[in-house]
Structures are given as structure tokens and as C-alpha cells.
N, C-alpha and C. Protein backbone atom coordinates (compact mmCIF):
# COMPACT_ATOMS: atom_id res chain seq x y z
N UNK A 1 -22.56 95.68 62.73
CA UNK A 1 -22.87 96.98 62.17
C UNK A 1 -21.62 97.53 61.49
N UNK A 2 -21.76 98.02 60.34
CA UNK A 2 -20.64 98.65 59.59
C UNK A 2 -20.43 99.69 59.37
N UNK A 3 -19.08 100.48 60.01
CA UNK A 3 -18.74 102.11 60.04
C UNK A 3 -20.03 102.57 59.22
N UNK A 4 -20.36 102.37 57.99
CA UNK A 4 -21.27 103.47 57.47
C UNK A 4 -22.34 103.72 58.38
N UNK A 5 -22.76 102.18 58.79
CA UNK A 5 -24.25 101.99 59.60
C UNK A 5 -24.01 103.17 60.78
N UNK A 6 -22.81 102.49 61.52
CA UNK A 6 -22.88 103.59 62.86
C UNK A 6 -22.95 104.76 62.38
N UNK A 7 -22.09 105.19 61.19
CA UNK A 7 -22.37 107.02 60.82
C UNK A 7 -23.61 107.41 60.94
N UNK A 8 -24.21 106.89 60.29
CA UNK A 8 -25.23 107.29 59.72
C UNK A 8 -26.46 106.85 61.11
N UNK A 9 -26.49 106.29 61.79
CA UNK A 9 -27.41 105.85 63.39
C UNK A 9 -27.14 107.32 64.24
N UNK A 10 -25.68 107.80 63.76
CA UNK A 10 -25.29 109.01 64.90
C UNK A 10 -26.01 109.95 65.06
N UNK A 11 -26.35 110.51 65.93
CA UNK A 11 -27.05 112.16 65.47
C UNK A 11 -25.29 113.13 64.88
N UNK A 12 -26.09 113.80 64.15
CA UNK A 12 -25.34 115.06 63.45
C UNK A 12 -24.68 115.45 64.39
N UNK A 13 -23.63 116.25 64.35
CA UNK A 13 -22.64 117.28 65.12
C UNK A 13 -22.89 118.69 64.76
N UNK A 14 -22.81 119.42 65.63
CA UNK A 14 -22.94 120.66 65.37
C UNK A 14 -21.50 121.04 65.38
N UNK A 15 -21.49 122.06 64.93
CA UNK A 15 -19.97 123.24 64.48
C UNK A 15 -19.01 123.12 65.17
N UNK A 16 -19.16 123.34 66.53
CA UNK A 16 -17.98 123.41 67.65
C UNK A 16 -18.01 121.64 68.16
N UNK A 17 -18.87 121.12 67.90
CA UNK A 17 -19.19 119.50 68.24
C UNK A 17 -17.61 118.80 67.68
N UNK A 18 -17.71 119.28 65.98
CA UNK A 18 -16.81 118.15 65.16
C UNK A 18 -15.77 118.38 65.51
N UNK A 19 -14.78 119.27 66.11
CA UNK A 19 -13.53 119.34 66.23
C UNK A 19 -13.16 118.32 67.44
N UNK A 20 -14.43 118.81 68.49
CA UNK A 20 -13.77 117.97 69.80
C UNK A 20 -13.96 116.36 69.74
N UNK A 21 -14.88 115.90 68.57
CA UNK A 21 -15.28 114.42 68.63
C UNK A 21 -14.12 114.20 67.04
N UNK A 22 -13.82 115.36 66.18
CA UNK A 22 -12.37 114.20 65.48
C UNK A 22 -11.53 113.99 66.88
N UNK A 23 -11.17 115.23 67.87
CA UNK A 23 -9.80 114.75 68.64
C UNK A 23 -10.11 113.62 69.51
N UNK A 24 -11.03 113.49 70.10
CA UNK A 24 -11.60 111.62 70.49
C UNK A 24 -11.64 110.90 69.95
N UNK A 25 -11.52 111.34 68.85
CA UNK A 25 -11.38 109.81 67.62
C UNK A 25 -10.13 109.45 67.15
N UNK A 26 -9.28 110.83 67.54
CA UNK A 26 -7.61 111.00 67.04
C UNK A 26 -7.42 109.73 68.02
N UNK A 27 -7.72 110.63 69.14
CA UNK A 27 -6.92 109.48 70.18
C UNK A 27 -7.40 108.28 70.65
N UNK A 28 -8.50 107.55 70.04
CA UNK A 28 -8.96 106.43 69.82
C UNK A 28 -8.19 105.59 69.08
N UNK A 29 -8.30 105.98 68.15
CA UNK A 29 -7.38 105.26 66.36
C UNK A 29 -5.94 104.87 67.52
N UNK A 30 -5.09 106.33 68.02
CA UNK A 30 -3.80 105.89 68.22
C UNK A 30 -4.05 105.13 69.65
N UNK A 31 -4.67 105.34 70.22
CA UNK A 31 -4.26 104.09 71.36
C UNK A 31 -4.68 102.81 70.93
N UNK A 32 -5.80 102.84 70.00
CA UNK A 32 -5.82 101.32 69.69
C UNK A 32 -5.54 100.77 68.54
N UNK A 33 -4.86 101.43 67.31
CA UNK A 33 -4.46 100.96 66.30
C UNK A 33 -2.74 101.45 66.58
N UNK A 34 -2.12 102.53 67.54
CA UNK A 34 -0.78 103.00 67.10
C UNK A 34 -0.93 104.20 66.39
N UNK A 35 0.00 104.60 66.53
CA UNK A 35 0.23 105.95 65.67
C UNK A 35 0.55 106.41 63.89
N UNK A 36 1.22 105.00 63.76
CA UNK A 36 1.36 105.05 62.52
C UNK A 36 0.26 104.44 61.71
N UNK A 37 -1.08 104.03 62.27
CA UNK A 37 -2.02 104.38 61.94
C UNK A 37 -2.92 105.19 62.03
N UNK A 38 -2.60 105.99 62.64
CA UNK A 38 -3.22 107.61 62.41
C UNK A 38 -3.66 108.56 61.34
N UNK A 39 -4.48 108.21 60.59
CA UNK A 39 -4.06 108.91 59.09
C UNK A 39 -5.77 109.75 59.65
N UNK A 40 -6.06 110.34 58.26
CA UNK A 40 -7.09 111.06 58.23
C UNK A 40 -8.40 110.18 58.20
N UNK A 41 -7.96 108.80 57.18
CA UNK A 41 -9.31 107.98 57.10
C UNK A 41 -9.42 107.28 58.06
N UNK A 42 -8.52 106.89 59.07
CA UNK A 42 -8.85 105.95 60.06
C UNK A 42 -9.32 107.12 61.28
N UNK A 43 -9.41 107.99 61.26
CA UNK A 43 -9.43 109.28 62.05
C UNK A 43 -11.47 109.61 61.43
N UNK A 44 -11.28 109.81 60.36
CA UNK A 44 -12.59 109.85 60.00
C UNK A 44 -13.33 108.99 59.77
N UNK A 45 -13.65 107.66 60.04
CA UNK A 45 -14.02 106.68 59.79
C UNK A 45 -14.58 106.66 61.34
N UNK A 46 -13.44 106.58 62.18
CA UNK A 46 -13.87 106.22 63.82
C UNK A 46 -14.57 107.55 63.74
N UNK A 47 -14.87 108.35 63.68
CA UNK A 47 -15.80 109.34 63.76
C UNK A 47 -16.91 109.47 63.19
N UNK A 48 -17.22 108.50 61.99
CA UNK A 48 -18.54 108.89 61.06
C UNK A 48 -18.52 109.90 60.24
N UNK A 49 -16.91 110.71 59.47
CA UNK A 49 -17.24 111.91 59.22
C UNK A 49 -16.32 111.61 57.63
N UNK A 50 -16.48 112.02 57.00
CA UNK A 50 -16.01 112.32 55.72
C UNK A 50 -14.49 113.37 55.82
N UNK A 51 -13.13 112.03 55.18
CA UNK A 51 -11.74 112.31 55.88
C UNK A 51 -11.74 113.93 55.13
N UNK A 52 -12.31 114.29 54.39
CA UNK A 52 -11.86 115.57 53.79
C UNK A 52 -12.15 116.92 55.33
N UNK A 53 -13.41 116.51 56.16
CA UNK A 53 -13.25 117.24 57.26
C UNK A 53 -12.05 116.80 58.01
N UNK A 54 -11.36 115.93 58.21
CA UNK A 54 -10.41 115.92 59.21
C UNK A 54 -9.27 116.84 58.53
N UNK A 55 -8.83 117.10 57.16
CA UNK A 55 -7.84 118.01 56.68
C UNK A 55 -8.61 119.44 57.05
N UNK A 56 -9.54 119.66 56.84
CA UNK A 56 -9.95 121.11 57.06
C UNK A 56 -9.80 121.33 57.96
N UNK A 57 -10.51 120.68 59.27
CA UNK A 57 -9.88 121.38 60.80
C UNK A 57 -8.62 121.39 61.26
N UNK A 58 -7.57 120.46 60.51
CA UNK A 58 -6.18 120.55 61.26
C UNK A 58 -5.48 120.73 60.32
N UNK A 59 -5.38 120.47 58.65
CA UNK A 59 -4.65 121.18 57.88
C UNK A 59 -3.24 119.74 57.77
N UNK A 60 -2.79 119.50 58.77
CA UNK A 60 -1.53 118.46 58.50
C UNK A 60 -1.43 117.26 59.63
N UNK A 61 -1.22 116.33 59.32
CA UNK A 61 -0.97 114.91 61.04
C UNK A 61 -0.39 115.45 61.68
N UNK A 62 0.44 116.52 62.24
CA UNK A 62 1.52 117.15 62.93
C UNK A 62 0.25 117.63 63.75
N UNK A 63 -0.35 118.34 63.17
CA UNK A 63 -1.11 119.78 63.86
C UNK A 63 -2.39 118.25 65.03
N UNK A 64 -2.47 117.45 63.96
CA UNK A 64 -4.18 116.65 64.45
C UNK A 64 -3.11 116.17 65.38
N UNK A 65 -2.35 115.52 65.29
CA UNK A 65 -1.59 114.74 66.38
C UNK A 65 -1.01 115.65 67.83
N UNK A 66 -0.68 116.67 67.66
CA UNK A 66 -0.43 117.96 68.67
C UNK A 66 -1.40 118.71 69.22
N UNK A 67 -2.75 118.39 68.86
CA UNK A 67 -4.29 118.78 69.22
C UNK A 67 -4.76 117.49 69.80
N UNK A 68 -4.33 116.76 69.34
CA UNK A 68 -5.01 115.31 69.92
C UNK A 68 -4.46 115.21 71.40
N UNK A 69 -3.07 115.07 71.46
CA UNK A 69 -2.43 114.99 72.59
C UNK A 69 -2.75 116.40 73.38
N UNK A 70 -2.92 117.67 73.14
CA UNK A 70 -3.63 118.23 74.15
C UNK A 70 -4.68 118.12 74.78
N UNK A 71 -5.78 117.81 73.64
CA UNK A 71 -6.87 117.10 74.15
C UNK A 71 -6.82 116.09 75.08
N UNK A 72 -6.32 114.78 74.81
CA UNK A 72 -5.75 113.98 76.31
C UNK A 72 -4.88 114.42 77.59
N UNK A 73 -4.26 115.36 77.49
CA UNK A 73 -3.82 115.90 78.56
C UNK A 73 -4.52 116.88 79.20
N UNK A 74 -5.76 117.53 78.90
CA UNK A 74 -6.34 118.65 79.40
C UNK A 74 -7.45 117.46 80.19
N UNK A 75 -7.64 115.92 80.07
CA UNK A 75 -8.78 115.50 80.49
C UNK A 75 -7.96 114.90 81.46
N UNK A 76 -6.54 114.23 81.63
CA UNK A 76 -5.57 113.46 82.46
C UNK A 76 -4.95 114.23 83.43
N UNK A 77 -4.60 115.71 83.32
CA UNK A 77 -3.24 116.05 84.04
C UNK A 77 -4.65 116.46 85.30
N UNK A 78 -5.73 116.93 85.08
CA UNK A 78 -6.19 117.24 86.56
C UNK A 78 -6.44 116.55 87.55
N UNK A 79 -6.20 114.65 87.43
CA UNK A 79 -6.70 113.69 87.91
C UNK A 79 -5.56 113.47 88.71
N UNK A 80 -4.33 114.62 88.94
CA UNK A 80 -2.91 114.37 89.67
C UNK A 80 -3.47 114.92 91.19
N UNK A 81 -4.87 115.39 91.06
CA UNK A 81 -5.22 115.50 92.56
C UNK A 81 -7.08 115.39 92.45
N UNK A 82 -7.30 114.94 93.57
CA UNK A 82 -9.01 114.75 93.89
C UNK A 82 -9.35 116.40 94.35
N UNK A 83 -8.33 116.92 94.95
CA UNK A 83 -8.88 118.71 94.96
C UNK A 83 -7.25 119.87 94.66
N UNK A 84 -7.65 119.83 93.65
CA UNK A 84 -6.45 120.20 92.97
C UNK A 84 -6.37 121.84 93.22
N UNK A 85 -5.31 122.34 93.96
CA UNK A 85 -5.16 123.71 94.57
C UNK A 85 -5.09 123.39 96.16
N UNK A 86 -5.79 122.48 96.17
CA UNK A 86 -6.06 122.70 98.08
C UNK A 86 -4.56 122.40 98.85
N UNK A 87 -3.76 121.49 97.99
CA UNK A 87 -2.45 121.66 99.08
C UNK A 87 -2.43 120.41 99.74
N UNK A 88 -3.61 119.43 99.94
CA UNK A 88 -3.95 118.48 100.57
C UNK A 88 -3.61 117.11 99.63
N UNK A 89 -1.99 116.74 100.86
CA UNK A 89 -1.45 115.42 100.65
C UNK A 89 -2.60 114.08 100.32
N UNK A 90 -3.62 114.34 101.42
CA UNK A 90 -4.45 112.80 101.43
C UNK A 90 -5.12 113.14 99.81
N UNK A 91 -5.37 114.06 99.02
CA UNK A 91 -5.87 114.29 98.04
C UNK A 91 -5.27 113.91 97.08
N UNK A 92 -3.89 114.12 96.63
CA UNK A 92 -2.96 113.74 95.52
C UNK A 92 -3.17 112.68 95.24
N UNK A 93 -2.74 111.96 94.38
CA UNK A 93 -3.22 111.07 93.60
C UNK A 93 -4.16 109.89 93.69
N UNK A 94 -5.58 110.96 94.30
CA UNK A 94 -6.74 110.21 94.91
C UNK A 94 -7.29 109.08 93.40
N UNK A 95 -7.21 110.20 92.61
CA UNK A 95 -7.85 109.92 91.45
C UNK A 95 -7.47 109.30 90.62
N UNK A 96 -6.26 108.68 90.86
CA UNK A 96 -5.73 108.16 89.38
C UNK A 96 -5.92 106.62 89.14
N UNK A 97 -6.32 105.98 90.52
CA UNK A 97 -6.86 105.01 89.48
C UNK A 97 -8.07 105.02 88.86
N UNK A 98 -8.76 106.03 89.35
CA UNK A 98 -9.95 105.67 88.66
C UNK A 98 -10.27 106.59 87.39
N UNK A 99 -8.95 107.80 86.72
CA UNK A 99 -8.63 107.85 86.26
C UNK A 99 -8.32 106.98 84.67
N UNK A 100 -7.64 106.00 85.21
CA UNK A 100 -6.75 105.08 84.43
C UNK A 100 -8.19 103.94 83.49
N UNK A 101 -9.03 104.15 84.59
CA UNK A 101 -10.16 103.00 84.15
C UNK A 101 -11.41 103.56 83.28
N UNK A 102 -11.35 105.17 83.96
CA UNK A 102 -12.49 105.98 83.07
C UNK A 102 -11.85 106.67 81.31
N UNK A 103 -10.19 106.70 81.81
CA UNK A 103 -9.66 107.82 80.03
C UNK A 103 -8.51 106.28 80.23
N UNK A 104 -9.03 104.88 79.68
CA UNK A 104 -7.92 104.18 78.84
C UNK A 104 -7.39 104.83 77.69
N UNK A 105 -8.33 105.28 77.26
CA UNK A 105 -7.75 105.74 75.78
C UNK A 105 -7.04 107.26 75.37
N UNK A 106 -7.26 107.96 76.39
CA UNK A 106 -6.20 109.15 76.41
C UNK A 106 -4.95 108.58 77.24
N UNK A 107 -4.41 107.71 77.73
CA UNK A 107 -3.60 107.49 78.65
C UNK A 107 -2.58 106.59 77.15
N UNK A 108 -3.44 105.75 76.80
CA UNK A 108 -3.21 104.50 75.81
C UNK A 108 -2.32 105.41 74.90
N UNK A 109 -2.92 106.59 73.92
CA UNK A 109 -2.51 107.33 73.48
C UNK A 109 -1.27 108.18 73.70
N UNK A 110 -1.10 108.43 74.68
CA UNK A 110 -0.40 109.20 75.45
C UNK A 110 1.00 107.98 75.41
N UNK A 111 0.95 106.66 75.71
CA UNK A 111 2.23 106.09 75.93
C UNK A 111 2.63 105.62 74.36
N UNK A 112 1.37 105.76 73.65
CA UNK A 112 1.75 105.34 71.97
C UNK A 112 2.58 105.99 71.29
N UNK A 113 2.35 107.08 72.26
CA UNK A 113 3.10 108.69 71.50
C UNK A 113 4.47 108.54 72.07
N UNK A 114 4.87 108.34 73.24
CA UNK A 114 5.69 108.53 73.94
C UNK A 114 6.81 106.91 73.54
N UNK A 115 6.14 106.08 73.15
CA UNK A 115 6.59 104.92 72.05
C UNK A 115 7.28 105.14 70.88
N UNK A 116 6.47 105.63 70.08
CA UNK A 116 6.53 105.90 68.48
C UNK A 116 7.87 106.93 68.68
N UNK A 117 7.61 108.04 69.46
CA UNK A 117 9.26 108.68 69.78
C UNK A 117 9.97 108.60 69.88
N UNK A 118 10.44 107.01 69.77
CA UNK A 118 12.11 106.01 69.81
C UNK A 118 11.93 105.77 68.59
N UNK A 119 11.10 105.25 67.80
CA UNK A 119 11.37 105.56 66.09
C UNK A 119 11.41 106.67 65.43
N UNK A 120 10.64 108.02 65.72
CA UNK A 120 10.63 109.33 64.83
C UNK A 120 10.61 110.21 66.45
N UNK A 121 12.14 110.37 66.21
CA UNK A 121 12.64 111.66 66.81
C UNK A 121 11.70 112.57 66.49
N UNK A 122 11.27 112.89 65.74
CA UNK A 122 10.33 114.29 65.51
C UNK A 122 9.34 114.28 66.29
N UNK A 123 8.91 113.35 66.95
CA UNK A 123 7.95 113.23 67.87
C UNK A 123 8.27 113.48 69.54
N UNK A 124 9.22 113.27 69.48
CA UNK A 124 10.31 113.66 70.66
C UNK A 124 9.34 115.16 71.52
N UNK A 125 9.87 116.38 70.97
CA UNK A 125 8.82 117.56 71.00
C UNK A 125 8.01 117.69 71.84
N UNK A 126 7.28 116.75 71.44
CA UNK A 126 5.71 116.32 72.27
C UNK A 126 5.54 115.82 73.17
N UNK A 127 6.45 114.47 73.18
CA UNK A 127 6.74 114.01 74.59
C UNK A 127 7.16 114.77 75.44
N UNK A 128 8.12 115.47 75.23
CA UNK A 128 8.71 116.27 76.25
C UNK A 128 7.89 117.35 76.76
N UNK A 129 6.80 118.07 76.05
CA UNK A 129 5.64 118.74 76.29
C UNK A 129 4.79 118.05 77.31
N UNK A 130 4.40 116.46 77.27
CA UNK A 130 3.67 115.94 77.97
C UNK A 130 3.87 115.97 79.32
N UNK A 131 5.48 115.17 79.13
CA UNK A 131 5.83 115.36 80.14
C UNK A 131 5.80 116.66 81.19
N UNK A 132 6.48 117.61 80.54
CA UNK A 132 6.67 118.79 81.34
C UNK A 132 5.40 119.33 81.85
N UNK A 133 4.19 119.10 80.91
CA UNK A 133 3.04 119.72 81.72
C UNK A 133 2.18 118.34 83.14
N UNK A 134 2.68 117.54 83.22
CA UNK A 134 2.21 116.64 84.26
C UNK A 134 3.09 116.95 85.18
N UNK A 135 4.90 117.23 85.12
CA UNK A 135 5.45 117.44 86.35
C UNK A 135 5.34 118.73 86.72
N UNK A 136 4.75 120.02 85.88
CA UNK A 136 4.40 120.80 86.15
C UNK A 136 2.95 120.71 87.24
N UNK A 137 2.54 120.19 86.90
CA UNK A 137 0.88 120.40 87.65
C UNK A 137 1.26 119.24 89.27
N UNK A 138 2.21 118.69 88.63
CA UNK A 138 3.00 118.03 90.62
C UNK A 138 2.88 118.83 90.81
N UNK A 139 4.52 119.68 90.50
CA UNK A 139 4.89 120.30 91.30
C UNK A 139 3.88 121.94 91.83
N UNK A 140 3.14 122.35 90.92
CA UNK A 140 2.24 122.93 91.19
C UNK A 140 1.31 122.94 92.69
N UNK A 141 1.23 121.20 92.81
CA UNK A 141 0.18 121.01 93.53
C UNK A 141 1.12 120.37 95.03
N UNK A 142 2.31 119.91 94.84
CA UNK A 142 3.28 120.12 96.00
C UNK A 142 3.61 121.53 96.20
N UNK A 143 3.11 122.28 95.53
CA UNK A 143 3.51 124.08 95.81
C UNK A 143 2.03 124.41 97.04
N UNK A 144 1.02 124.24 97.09
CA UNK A 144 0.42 124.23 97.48
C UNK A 144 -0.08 123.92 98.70
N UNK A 145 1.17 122.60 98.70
CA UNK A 145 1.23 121.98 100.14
C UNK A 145 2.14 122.70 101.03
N UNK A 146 2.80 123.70 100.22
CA UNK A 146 4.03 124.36 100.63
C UNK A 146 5.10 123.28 101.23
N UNK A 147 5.14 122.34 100.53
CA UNK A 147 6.25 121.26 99.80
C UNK A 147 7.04 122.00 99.02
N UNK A 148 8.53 122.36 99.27
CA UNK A 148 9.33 122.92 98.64
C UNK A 148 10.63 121.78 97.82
N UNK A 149 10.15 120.86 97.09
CA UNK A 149 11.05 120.21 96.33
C UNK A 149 11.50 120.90 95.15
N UNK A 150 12.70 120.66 94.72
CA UNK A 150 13.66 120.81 93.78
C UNK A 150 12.77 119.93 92.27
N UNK A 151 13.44 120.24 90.97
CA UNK A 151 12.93 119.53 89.92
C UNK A 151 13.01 118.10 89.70
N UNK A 152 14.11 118.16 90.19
CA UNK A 152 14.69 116.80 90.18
C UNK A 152 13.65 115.52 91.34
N UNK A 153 13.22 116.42 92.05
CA UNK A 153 12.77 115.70 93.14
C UNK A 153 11.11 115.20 92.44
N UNK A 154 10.83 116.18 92.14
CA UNK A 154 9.36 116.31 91.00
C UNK A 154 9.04 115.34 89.85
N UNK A 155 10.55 115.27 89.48
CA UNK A 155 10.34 114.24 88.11
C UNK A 155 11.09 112.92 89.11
N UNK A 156 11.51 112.78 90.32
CA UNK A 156 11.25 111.12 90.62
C UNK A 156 9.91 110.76 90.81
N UNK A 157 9.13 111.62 91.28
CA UNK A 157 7.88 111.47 92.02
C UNK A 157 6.98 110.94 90.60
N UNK A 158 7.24 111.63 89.65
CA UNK A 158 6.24 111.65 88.49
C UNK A 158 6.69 110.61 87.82
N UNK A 159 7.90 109.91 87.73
CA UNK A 159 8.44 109.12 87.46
C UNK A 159 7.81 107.83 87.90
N UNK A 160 7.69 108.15 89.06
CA UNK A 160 7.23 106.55 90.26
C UNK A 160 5.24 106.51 89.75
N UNK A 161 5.15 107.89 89.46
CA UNK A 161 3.64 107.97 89.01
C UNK A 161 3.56 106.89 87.55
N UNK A 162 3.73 107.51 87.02
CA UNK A 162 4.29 107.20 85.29
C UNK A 162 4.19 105.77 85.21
N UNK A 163 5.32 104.89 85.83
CA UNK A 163 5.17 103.65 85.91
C UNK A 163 3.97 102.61 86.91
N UNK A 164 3.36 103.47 87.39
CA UNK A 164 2.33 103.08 88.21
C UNK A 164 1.17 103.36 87.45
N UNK A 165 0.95 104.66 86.75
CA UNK A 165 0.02 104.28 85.58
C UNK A 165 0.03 103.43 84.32
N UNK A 166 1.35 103.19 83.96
CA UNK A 166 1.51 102.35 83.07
C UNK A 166 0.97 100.91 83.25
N UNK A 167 1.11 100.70 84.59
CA UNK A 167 0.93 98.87 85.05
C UNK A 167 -0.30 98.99 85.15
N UNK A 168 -1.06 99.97 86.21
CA UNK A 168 -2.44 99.84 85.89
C UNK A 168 -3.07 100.02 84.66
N UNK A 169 -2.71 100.64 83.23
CA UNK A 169 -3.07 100.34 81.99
C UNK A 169 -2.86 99.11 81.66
N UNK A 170 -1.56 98.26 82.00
CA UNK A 170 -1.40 97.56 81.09
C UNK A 170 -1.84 96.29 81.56
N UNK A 171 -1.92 95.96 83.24
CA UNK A 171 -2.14 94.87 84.45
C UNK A 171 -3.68 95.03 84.62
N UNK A 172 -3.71 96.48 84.98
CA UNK A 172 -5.22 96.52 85.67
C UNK A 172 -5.17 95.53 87.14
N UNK A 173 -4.44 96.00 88.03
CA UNK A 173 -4.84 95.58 89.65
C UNK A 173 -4.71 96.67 90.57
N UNK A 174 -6.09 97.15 90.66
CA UNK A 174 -6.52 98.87 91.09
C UNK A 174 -6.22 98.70 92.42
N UNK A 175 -6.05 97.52 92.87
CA UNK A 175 -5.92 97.09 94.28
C UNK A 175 -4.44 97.55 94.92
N UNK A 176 -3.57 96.77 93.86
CA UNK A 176 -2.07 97.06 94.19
C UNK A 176 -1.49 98.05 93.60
N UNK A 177 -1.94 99.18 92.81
CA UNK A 177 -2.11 100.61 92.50
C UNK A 177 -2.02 101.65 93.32
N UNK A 178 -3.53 101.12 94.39
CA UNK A 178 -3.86 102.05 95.21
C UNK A 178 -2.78 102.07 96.55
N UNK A 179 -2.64 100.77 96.63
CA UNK A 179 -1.68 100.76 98.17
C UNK A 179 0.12 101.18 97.47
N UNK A 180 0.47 100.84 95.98
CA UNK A 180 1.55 101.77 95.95
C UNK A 180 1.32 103.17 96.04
N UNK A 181 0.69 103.82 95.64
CA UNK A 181 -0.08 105.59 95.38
C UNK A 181 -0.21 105.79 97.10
N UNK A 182 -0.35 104.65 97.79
CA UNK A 182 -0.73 105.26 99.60
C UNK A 182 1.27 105.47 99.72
N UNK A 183 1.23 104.35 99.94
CA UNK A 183 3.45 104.72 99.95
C UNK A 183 3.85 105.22 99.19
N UNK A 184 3.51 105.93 98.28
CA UNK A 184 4.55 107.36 97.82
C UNK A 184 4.15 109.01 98.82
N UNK A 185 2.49 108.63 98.37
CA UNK A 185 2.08 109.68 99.61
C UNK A 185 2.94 109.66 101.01
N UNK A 186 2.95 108.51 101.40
CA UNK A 186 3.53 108.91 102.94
C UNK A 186 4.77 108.79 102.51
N UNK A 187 5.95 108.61 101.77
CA UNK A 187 6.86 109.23 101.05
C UNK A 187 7.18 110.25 100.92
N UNK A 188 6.57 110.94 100.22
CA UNK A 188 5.84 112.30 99.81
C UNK A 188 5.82 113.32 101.12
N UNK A 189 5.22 112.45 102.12
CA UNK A 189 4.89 113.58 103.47
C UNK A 189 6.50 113.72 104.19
N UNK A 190 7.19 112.21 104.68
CA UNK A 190 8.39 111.95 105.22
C UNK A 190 9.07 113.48 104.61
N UNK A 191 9.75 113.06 103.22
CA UNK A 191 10.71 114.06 102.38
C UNK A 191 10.42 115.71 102.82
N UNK A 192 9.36 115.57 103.14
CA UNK A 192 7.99 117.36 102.95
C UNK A 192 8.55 117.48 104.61
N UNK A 193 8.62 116.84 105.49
CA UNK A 193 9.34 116.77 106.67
C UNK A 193 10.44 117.39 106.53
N UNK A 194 11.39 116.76 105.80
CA UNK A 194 12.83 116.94 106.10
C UNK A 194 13.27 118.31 105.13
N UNK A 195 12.32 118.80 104.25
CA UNK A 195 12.54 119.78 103.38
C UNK A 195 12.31 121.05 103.88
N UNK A 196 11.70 121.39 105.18
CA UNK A 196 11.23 121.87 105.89
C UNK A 196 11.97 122.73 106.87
């Protein structure tokens, strides 16, 4: 079947529809083509939509690419707990592998970006946005536990996360995922001991 075919098989989008299905398509293109294929036509193409709508809703690649990546982070950062507020250690990072297996492609995206940022500094920005809002929503949710760690302590933790989502993107063994994610937790509890 050929992009036109699928366009045209799709049902229509309604008004508030097209914005949120270009930014699924943003971050489609970049996790599986890269970023520097990100343009408007490969953006509108994976969508079925005519690239002149992808300039109208975002105006410049800066803006689609900084909407895109919020979009993947508003569907990823809540998966840093199975009951997010409750405070509850056995809960933290209940979800992330299954996470990792349901949003490949916001995650995919997410390290493309965080890639491409060793070639164009200008992208830098963003990463550091990403970042800060995932060790934010830790430490948020170690606030909860009334876990009183320092920043520093927050970004090892997210750190040890980070590379544990990475392998399960890139390995896929949900098995040896899950039993590292159990030893940081009881990690996690030890430190919450001694901080105490």
C-alpha cells in the first residue's frame, strides 16, 4: 500500500484531531528515520496530510520539534510510577517496562534527540528540558515517600533509570530490566533509611 493509499483509507481528522496526530507522526519520522530527517514532508506524509498543514500548525522545525518532544514526555514521564503521588516505593518504577514496549517510539525519539545534541548544540536546550522534567517527577515522587534526597542523589537514580531504559529499547530483555528496577528500589529504600 502506498502513503497516498493509506491517506486516503484514513478516516478524516477533525480540528483538534490534526495537531495531536502531526505530533505522533513528528515523533515517529524521528525515532525511526532520525532527526535530521524530520522535515515537514516526511512529517506529513507519515500522517496522510498535505506538508503545507504541518507549517501552519507549528510555523518552524524548532517549534514542531519542541511540541513533539513535549508530546512524548507528557505520555513517558508518568510511567516513573504505577501510582504516582501515593509515596509508594513498591510502585516506582512499576511501569516502565511496560512502558518501554507500549511508547517505543516516544522513548526512540526522545534518545534521537538527546543524540543529534552532540552534533547541533542548539538542541542541547531540549535535552536539558527533558531531562529536568523526568528528574523532576523522581524527585517529586521520592517527595512523597518523604524520601528526602539531595539533587545530586535524584539525577544518580535517574541516571541508573536512563540507562536501563535505554537497554530495554535497544536489547529488549524485560526480564533482566525488571530484576535491575527491583535493586534500585531496594536501593532506593536502604539510602531512604539512612536519610532519615
Amino acid at each position: 500500500m502506498s502513503a497516498v493509499e493509506s491517506a486516503d483509507s484514513r478516516p478524516a481528522l477533525r480540528y483538534g484531531e490534526r495537531r495531536t496526530a502531526l505530533l505522533a507522526a513528528a515523533v515517529r519520522v524521528g525515532a525511526e528515520q532520525g532527526l535530521r530527517n524530520l522535515t515537514y514532508r516526511a512529517v506529513a506524509r507519515e500522517a496522510g496530510v498535505a506538508h503545507g498543514l504541518v507549517a501552519h500548525h507549528f510555523g518552524t522545525r524548532d517549534v514542531l520539534l519542541e511540541e513533539a518532544l513535549q508530546y512524548s514526555l507528557a505520555k513517558s514521564v508518568p510511567a516513573i510510577s504505577a501510582r504516582p503521588g501515593s509515596g509508594d516505593l513498591d510502585a516506582l518504577f512499576d511501569g516502565i517496562v511496560e512502558m518501554v514496549q507500549t511508547l517505543p517510539h516516544d522513548l526512540a525519539f526522545q534518545y534521537e534527540l538527546i543524540l543529534e545534541s552532540r552534533r547541533r548544540p542548539e538542541l542541547r536546550p531540549h535535552v536539558q528540558s527533558l531531562y529536568r522534567t523526568f528528574e523532576q517527577a523522581l524527585a517529586d515522587e521520592l517527595a512523597c515517600g518523604e524520601m528526602d534526597f539531595d539533587q545530586n542523589f535524584v539525577h544518580l537514580v535517574f541516571a541508573a533509570l536512563d540507562g536501563l531504559v535505554f537497554q530495554q529499547l535497544s536489547i529488549a530483555d524485560p526480564e533482566r530490566t525488571d530484576a535491575a528496577l527491583a535493586h534500585l528500589r531496594t536501593l532506593l529504600a536502604l539510602a531512604g533509611h539512612r536519610s532519615t
